[in-house]
Protein backbone atom coordinates (compact mmCIF):
# COMPACT_ATOMS: atom_id res chain seq x y z
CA UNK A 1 79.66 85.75 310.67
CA UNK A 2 78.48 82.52 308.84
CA UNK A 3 78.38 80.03 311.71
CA UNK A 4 78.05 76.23 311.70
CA UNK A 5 74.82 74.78 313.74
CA UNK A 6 76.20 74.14 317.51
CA UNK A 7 75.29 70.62 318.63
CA UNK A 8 73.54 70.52 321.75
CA UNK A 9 72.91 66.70 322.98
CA UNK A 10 76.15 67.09 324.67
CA UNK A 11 78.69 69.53 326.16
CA UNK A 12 77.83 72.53 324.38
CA UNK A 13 78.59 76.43 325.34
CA UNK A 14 80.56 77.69 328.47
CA UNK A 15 81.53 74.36 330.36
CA UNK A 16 83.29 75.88 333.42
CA UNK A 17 86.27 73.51 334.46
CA UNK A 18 85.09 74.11 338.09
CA UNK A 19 88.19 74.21 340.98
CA UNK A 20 88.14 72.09 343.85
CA UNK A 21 87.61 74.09 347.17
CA UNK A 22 89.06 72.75 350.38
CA UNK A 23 89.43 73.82 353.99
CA UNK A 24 92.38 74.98 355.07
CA UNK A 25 93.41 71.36 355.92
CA UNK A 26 92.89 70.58 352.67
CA UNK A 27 89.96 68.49 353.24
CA UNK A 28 87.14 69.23 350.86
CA UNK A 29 84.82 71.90 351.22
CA UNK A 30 81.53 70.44 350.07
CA UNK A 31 79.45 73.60 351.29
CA UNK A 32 81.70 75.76 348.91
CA UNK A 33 81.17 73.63 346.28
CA UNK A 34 77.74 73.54 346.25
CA UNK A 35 78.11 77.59 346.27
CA UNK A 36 80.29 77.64 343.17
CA UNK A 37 77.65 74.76 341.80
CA UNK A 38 74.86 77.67 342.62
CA UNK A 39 77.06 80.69 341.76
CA UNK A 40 78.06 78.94 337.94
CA UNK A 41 74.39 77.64 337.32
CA UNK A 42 72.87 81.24 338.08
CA UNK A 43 75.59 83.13 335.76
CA UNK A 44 74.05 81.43 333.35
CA UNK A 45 76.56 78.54 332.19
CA UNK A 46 75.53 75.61 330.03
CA UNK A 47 77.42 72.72 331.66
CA UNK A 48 79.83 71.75 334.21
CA UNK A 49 83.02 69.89 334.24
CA UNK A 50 84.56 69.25 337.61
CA UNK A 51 87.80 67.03 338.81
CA UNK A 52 89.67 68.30 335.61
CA UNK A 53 93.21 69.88 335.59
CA UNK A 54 91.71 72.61 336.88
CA UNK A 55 90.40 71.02 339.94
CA UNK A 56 94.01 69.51 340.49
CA UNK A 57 92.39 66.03 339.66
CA UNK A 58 96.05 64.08 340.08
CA UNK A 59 96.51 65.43 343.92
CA UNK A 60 93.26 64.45 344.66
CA UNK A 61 92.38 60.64 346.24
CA UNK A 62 89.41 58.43 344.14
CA UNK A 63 87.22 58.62 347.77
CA UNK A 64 87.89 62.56 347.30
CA UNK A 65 87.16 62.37 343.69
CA UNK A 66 83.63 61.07 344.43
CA UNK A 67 82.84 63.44 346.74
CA UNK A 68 83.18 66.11 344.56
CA UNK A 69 81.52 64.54 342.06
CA UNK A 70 78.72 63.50 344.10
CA UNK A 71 78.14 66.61 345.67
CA UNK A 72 78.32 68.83 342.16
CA UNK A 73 76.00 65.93 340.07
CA UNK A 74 73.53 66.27 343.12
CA UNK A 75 73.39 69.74 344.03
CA UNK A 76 72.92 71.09 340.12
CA UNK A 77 69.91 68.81 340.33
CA UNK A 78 69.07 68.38 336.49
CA UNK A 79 69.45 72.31 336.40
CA UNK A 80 72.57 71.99 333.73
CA UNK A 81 74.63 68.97 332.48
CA UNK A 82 77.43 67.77 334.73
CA UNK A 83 80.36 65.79 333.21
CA UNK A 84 82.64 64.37 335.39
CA UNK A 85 86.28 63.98 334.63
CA UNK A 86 87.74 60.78 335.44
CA UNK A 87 91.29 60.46 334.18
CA UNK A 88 93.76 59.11 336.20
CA UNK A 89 97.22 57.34 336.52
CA UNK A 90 95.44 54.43 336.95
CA UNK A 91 93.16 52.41 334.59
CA UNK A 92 91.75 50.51 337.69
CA UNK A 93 91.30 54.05 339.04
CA UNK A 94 89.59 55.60 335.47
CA UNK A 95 87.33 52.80 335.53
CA UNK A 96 85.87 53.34 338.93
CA UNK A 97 85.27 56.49 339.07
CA UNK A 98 83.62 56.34 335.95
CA UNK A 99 81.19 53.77 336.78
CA UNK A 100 80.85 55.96 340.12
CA UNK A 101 79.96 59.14 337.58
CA UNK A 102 77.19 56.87 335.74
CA UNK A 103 75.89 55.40 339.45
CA UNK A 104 76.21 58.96 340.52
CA UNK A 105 73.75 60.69 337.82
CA UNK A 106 76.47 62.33 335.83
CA UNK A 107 75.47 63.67 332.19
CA UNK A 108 78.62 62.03 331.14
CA UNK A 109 82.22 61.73 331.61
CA UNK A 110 85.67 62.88 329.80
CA UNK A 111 89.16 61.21 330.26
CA UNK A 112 92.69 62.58 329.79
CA UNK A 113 95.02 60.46 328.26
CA UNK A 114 97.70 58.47 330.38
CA UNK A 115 100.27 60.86 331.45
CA UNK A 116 104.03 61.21 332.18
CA UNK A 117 104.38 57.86 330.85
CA UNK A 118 104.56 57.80 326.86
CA UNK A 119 102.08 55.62 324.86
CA UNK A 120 101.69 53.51 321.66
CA UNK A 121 98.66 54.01 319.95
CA UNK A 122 98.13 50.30 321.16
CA UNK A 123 98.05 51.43 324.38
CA UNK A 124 95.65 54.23 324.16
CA UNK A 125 92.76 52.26 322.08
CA UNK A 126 93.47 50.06 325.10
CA UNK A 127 93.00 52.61 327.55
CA UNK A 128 89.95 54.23 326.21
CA UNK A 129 88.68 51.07 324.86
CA UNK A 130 88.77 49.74 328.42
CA UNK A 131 86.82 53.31 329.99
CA UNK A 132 84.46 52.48 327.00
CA UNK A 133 83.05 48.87 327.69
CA UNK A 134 83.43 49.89 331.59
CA UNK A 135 80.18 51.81 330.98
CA UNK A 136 77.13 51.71 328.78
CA UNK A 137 77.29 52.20 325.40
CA UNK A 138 74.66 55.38 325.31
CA UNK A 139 76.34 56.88 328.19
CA UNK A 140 78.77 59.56 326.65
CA UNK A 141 82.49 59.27 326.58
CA UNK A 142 84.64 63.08 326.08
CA UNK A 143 88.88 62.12 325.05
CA UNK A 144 90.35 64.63 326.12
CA UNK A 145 93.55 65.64 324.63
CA UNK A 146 96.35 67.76 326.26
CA UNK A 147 99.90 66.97 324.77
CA UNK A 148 102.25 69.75 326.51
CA UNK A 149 101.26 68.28 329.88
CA UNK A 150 100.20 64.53 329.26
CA UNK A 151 103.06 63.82 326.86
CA UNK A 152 100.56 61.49 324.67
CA UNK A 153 98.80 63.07 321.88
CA UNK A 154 95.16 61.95 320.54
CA UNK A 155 96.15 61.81 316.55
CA UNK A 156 93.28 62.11 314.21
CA UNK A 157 93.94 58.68 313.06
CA UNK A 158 93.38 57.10 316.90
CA UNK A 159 90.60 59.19 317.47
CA UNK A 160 88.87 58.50 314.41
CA UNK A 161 89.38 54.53 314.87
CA UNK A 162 87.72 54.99 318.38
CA UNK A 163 84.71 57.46 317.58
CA UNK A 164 84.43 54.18 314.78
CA UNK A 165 84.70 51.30 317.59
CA UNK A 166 82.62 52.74 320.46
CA UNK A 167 79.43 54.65 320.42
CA UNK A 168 79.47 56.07 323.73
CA UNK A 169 82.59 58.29 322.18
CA UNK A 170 80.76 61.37 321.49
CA UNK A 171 83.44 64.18 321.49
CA UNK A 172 86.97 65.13 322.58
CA UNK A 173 88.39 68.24 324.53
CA UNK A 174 91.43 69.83 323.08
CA UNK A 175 93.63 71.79 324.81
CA UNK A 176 95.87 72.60 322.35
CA UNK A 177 96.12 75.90 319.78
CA UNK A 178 96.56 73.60 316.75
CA UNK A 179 93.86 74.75 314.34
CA UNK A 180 94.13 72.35 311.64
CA UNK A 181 93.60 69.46 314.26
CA UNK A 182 90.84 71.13 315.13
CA UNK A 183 89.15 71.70 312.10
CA UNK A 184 90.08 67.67 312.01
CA UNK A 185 88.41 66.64 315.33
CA UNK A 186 85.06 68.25 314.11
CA UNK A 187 85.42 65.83 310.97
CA UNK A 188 85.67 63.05 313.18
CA UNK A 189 82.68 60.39 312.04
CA UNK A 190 81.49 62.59 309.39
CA UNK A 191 81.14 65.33 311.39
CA UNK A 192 78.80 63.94 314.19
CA UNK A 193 81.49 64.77 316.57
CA UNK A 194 81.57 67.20 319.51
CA UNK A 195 84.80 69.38 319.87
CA UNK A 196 84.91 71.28 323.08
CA UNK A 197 87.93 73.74 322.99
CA UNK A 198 90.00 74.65 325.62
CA UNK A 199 91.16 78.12 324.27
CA UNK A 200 88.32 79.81 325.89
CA UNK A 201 89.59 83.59 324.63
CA UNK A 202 89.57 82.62 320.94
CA UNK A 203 86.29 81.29 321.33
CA UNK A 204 84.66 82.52 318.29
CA UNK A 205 87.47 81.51 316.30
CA UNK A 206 87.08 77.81 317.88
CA UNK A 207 83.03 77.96 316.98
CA UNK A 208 83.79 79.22 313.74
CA UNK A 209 85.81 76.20 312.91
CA UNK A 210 82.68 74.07 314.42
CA UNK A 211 83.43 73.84 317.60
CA UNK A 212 80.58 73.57 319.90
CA UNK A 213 82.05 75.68 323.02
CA UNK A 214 84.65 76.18 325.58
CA UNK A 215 85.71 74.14 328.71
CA UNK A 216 86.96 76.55 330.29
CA UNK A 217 89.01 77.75 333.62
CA UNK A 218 89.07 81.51 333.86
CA UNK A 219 85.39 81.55 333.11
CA UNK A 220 85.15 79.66 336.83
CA UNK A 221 85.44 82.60 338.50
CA UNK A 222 84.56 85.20 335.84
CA UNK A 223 81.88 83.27 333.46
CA UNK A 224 79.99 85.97 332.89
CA UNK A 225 82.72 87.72 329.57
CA UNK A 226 82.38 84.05 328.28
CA UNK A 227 78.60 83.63 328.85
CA UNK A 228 78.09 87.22 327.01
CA UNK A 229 80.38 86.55 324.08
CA UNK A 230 78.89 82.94 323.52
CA UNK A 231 75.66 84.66 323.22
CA UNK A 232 76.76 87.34 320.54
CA UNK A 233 78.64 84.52 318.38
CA UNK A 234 75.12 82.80 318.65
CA UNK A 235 73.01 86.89 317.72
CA UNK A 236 76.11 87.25 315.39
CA UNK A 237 76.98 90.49 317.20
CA UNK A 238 80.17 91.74 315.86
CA UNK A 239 80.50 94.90 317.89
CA UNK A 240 79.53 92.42 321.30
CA UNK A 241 81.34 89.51 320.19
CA UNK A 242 84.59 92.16 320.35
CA UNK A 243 83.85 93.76 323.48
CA UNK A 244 83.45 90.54 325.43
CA UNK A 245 86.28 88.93 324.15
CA UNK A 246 88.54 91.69 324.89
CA UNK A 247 87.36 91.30 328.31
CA UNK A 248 87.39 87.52 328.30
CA UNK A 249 91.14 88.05 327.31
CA UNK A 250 91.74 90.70 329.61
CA UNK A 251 90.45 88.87 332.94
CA UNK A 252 92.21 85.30 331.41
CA UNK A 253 95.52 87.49 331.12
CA UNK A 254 95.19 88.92 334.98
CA UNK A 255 94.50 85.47 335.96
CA UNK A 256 97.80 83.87 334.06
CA UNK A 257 95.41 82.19 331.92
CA UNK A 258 94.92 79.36 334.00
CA UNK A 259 98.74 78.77 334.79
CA UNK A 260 98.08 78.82 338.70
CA UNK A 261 94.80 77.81 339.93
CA UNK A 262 95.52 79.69 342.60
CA UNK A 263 94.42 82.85 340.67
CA UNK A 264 91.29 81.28 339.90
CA UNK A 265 90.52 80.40 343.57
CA UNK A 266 91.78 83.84 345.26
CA UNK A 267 89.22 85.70 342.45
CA UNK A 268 86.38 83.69 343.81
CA UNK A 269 87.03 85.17 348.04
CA UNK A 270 87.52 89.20 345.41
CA UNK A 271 83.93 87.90 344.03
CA UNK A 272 82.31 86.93 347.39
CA UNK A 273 81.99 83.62 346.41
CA UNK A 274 83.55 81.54 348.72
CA UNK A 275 85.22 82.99 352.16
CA UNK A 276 88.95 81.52 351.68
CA UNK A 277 90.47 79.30 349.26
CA UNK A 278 93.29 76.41 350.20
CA UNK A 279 95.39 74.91 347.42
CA UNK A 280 96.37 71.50 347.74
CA UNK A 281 99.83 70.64 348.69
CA UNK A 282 102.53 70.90 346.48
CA UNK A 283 100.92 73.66 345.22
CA UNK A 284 100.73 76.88 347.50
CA UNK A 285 98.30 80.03 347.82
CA UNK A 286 99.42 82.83 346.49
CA UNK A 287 101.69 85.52 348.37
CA UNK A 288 100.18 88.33 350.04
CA UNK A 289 101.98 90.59 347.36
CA UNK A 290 100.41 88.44 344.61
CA UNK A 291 97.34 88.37 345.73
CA UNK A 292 96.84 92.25 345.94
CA UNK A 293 98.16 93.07 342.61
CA UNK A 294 95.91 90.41 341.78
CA UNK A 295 92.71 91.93 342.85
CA UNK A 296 93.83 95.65 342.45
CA UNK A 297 93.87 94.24 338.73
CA UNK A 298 90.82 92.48 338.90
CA UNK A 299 89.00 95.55 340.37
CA UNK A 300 89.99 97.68 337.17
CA UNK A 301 88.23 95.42 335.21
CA UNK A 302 85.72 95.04 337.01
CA UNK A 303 84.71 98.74 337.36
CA UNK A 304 84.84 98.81 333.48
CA UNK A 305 82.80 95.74 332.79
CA UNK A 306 80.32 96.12 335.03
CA UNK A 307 79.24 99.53 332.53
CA UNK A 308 79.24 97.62 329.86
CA UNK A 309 77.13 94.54 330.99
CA UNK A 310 74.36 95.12 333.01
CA UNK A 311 74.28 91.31 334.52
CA UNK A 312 77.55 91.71 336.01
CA UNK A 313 78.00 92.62 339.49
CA UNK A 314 80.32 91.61 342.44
C-alpha cells in the first residue's frame, strides 16, 4: 500500500472524540474524566478531542464546557495533544471558550459550523473569521464540517478562501462519506492541509486519500482496533490492517456507530473504566434490555480480540 507521508504538527492518528461523564445528577464527573484522560493516553492514542458531538457539546453550559476542558488539558499534562472543541450556537459563546482553550494550555481548538440555522457563505467566513482573529495567529484552528446534522456545509471554495485568509487554519474534520471532497480538503493550500476523518472504520481508505487520521467516537471506549490498525497502515501490514479493521467495524457496528452515546458510555462501566455512566437530559441511558444485549455483544468480541492482540485486555 503506497501511502502519502502523515503530517504530524497537528492532529494526527487516533484522536478519540472523548464523552463527557457526569454523576447521576448530571453534574460533571471530573474524577472520571481524568480516568478516561489516563485510560485513552495509556491505550496508546495520539491526541484528544473533548466537548465534541460526542461529548453532547450543545447540552452542555460554557462554565461546564471549561471544566471539562480544563480538567482533560491539565490532567494529560503534555503527555498527548489536546484540542478542544468549541463550537457553539453562539459566536459570543465560540469565542470564549476558545480564548479559555488557548488560556487553558490546549494544543489547539476545532469549531463546528453554525447549526440548525442555514448560512451564506458570508456568514460562515464571518463566523470563522471572527474564532480566527479571537486567538493568535500560530495557535491552530480545526473547521469542522458535519452537513447531515449542522445543515451548513464547508464547500471547498469557503474553505479554501479561509485556509488563504488566516494562518491559524490548519485543518478541517469531516464527518461526511464524500470521498471526492475529501480528496479536495487534503488539496486545500497546496496540500499543507490537515484532514482528520470522521469515518473511523474506513480508516485506511481515509489515509490513503491523505488523510492524516481519525477523530473518532467508538475508539473512546474501544481505541485499542483503531490504535492497532493505524499502526499496520503505517508497517503497511495488509493481513493486520484487515484484521483490525474488521474488528474496528465490528465493535463500531455493536455500538450503533456512534448513533447513541449512550453505547459508548455503558461500554466504558463493561471495560471497568468508569463505575456508572449518566447521559444528559434529553437524552436517556440505555434500557436494561439494551444494555445487556449490548455487552453480551461486546463480550463476543472481546473474547475473540483479545487472541488476536496481545495489548488488549478488559
Amino acid at each position: 500500500m503506497s501511502l502519502p507521508a502523515i503530517k504530524k504538527r497537528y492532529m494526527y492518528g487516533i484522536a478519540p472524540a472523548m464523552v463527557t461523564l457526569m454523576h447521576q445528577d448530571q453534574t460533571i464527573n471530573t474524577d472520571a474524566m481524568c480516568k478516561l484522560t489516563d485510560f485513552l493516553i495509556a491505550k496508546g492514542v495520539h491526541c484528544l478531542y473533548p466537548l465534541g458531538t460526542t461529548g453532547e457539546m450543545y447540552k452542555l453550559s460554557v462554565d461546564e464546557r471549561k471544566l471539562i476542558a480544563e480538567t482533560v488539558i491539565n490532567h494529560a499534562a503534555g503527555r498527548v495533544p489536546v484540542y478542544i472543541h468549541v463550537g457553539a450556537f453562539s459566536q459570543t459563546e465560540v469565542v470564549d471558550l476558545a480564548r479559555h482553550a488557548y488560556a487553558s494550555g490546549a494544543a489547539g481548538v476545532g469549531a463546528v459550523t453554525p447549526s440548525y440555522f442555514p448560512n451564506t457563505k458570508r456568514e460562515l467566513l464571518g463566523y470563522y473569521g471572527t474564532l480566527c482573529n479571537s486567538v493568535p495567529e500560530d495557535f491552530p484552528v480545526y473547521l469542522y464540517n458535519i452537513p447531515q446534522l449542522a445543515v451548513n456545509d464547508l464547500t471547498i471554495d469557503i474553505v479554501e478562501e479561509l485556509a488563504q485568509t488566516y494562518k491559524n487554519i490548519v485543518g478541517i474534520k469531516y464527518s461526511f462519506n464524500d470521498f471526492r471532497r475529501t480528496v479536495a480538503y487534503t488539496r486545500v493550500r497546496g496540500g499543507d492541509f490537515s484532514v482528520m476523518h470522521g469515518a473511523d472504520v474506513l480508516l485506511p481508505a481515509t489515509i490513503a486519500l491523505g488523510c492524516d487520521g481519525t477523530i473518532t467516537g467508538c475508539g473512546v471506549p474501544y481505541p485499542e482496533p483503531y490504535v492497532a490498525l493505524y499502526n499496520a497502515i503505517l508497517a503497511k501490514d495488509d493481513e493486520a490492517i484487515h484484521l483490525h479493521q474488521a474488528f474496528a467495524d465490528d465493535y463500531a457496528n455493536v455500538m450503533e456507530n456512534g448513533s447513541n452515546m449512550a453505547y459508548f458510555k455503558a461500554a466504558l462501566v463493561h471495560r471497568g473504566v468508569i463505575e456508572q455512566y449518566q447521559m444528559r437530559a434529553p437524552n436517556l441511558s440505555l434500557s436494561k434490555d439494551e444494555e445487556t444485549a449490548l455487552i453480551k455483544k461486546l463480550s463476543v468480541l472481546d473474547n475473540l480480540y483479545a487472541k488476536v492482540n496481545p495489548a488488549f485486555s478488559l
